[in-house]
Protein backbone atom coordinates (compact mmCIF):
# COMPACT_ATOMS: atom_id res chain seq x y z
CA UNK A 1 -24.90 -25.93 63.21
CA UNK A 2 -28.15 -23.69 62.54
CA UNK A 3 -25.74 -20.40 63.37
CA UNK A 4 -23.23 -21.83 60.09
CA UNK A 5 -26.69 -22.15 58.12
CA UNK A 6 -27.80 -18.87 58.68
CA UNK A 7 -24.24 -17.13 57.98
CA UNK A 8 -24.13 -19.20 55.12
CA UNK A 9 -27.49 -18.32 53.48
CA UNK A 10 -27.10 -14.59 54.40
CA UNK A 11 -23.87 -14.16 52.41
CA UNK A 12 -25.42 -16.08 49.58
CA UNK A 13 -27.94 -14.04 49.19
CA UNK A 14 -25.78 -10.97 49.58
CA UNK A 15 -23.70 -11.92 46.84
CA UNK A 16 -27.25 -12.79 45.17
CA UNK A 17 -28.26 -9.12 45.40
CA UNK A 18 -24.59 -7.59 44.86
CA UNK A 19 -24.36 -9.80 41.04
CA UNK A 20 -28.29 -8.85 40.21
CA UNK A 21 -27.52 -4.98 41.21
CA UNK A 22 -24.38 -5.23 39.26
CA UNK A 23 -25.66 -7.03 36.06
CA UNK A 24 -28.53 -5.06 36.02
CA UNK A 25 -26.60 -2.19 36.21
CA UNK A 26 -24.72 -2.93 33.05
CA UNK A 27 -27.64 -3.94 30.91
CA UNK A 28 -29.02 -0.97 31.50
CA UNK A 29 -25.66 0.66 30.78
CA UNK A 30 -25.64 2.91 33.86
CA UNK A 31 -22.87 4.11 35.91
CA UNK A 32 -23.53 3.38 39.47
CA UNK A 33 -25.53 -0.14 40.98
CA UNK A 34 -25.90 1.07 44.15
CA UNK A 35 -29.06 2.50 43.73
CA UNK A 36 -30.93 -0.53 42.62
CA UNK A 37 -29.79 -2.16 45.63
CA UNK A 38 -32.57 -0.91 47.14
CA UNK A 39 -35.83 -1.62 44.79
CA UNK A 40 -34.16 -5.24 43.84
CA UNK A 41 -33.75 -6.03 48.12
CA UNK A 42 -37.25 -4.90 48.60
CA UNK A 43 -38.55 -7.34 45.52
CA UNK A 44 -35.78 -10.33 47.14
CA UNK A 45 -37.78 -9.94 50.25
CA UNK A 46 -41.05 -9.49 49.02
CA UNK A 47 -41.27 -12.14 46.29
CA UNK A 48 -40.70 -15.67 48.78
CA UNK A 49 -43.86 -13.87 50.34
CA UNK A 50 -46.38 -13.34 47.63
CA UNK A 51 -45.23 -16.62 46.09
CA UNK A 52 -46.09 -18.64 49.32
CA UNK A 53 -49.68 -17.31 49.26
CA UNK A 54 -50.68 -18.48 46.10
């Protein structure tokens, strides 16, 4: 049961990150995503962390 959790909340928040990259993307009217894959991850990760300290 935990292991269909865990799948589950991994690939939502993979399609999480793939739709912000992506949407982000376009509003900013560039050509590629991929490279704010990176910087939005890093802020997915970090956020839950500074958020549970205050």
């Amino acid at each position: 049961m935990a292991i269909i959790w865990f799948l589950t909340i991994f690939f939502k928040l993979t399609l999480f990150l793939y739709e912000t990259a992506l949407s982000s993307a376009q509003t900013l009217k560039l050509k590629e995503y991929r490279f704010l894959t990176l910087p939005l991850g890093m802020i997915l990760v970090a956020l839950p962390l500074c958020s549970a300290q205050i």
